[in-house]
C-alpha atoms as a PDB file:
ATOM      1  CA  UNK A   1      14.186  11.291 -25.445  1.00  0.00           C
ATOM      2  CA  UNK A   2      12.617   7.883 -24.825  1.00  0.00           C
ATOM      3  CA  UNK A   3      15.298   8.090 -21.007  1.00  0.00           C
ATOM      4  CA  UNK A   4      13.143  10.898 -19.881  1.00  0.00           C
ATOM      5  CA  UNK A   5       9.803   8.971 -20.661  1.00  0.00           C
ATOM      6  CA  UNK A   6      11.267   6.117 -18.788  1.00  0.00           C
ATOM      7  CA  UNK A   7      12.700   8.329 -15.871  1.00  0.00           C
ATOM      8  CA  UNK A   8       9.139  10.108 -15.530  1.00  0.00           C
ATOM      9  CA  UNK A   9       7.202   6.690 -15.693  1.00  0.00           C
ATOM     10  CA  UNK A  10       9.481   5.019 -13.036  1.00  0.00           C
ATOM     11  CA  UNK A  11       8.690   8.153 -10.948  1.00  0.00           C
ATOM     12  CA  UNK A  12       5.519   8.181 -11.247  1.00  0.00           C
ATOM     13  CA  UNK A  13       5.436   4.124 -10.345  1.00  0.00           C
ATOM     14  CA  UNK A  14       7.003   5.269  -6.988  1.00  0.00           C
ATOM     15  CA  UNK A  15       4.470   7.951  -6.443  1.00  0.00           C
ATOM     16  CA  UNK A  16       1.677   5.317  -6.792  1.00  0.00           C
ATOM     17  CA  UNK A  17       3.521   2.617  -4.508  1.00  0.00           C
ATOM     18  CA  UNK A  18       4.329   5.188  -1.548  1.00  0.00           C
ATOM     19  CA  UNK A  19       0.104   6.312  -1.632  1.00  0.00           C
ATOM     20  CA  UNK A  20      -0.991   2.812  -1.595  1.00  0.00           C
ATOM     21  CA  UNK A  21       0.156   2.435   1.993  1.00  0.00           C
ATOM     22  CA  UNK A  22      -3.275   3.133   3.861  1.00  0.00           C
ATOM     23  CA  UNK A  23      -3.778   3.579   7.363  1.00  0.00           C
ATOM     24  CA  UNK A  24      -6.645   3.925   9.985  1.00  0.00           C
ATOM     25  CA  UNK A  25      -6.275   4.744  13.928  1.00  0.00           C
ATOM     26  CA  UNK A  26      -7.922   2.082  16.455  1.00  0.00           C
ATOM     27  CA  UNK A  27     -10.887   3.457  17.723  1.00  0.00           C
ATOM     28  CA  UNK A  28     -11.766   1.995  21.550  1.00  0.00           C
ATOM     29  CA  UNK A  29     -13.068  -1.603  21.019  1.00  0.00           C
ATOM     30  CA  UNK A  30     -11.605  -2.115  17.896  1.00  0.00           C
ATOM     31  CA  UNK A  31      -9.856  -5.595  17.343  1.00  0.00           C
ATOM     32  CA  UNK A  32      -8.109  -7.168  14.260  1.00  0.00           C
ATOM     33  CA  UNK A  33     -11.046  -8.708  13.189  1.00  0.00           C
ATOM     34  CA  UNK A  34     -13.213  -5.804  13.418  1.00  0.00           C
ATOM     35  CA  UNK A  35     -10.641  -3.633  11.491  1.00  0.00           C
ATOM     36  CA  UNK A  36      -9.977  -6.018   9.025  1.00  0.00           C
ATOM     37  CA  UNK A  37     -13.897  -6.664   8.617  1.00  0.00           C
ATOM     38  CA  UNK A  38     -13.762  -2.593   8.072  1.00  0.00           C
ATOM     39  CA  UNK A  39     -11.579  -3.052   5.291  1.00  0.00           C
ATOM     40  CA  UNK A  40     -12.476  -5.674   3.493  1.00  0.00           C
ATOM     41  CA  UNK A  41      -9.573  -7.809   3.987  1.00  0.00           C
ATOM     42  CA  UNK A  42      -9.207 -11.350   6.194  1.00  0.00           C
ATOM     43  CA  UNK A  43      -7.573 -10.578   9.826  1.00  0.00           C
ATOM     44  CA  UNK A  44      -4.639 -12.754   8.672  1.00  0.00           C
ATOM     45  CA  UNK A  45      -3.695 -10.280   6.055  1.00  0.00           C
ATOM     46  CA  UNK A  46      -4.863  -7.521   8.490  1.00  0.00           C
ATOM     47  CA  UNK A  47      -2.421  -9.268  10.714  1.00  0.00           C
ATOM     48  CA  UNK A  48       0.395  -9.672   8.707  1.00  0.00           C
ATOM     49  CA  UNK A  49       0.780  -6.403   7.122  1.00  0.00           C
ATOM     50  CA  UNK A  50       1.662  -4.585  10.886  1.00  0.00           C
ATOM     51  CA  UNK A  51       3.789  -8.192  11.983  1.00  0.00           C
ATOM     52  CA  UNK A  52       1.118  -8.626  14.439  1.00  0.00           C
ATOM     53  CA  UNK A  53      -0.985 -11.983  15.714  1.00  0.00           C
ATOM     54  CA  UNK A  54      -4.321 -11.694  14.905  1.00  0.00           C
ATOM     55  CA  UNK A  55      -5.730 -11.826  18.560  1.00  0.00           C
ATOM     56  CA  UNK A  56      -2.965  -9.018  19.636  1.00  0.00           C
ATOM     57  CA  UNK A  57      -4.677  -6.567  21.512  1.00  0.00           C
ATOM     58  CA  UNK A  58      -5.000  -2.807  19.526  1.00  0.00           C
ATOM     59  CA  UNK A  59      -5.183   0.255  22.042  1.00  0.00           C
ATOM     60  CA  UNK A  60      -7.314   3.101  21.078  1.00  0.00           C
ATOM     61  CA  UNK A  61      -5.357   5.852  19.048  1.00  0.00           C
ATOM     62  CA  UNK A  62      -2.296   2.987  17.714  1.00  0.00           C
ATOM     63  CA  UNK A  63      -2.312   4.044  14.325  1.00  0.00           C
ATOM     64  CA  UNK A  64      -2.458   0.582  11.927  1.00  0.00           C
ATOM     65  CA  UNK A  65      -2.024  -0.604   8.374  1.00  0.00           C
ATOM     66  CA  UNK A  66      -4.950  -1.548   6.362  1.00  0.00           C
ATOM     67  CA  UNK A  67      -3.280  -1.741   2.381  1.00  0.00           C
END
């Protein structure tokens, strides 16, 4: 009994991780900065979660990570 309470739990733990991932699509003008600004986060994180620099240039419609 307590395998299937542990098998549903870690399940559920995946569920959660795989909707964290959050994304938004660069609008013309966008930058790092501005995105990050968005989102509450720094540009360095910004940055680091899509293994960019932070003064990479975004084109309009790139689809990017922001949690």
């Amino acid at each position: 009994m307590s395998s299937s309470v542990q098998q549903s739990s870690s399940s559920s733990n995946q569920r959660t991780q795989y909707s964290y991932n959050r994304y938004t699509t660069v609008q013309r003008g966008d930058s790092v900065y501005r995105i990050a600004a968005r989102n509450g986060m720094s540009a360095q994180e910004l940055a680091r979660l899509n293994n960019v620099s932070v003064n990479t240039p975004l084109r309009p419609g790139q689809q990017i990570r922001v949690r």
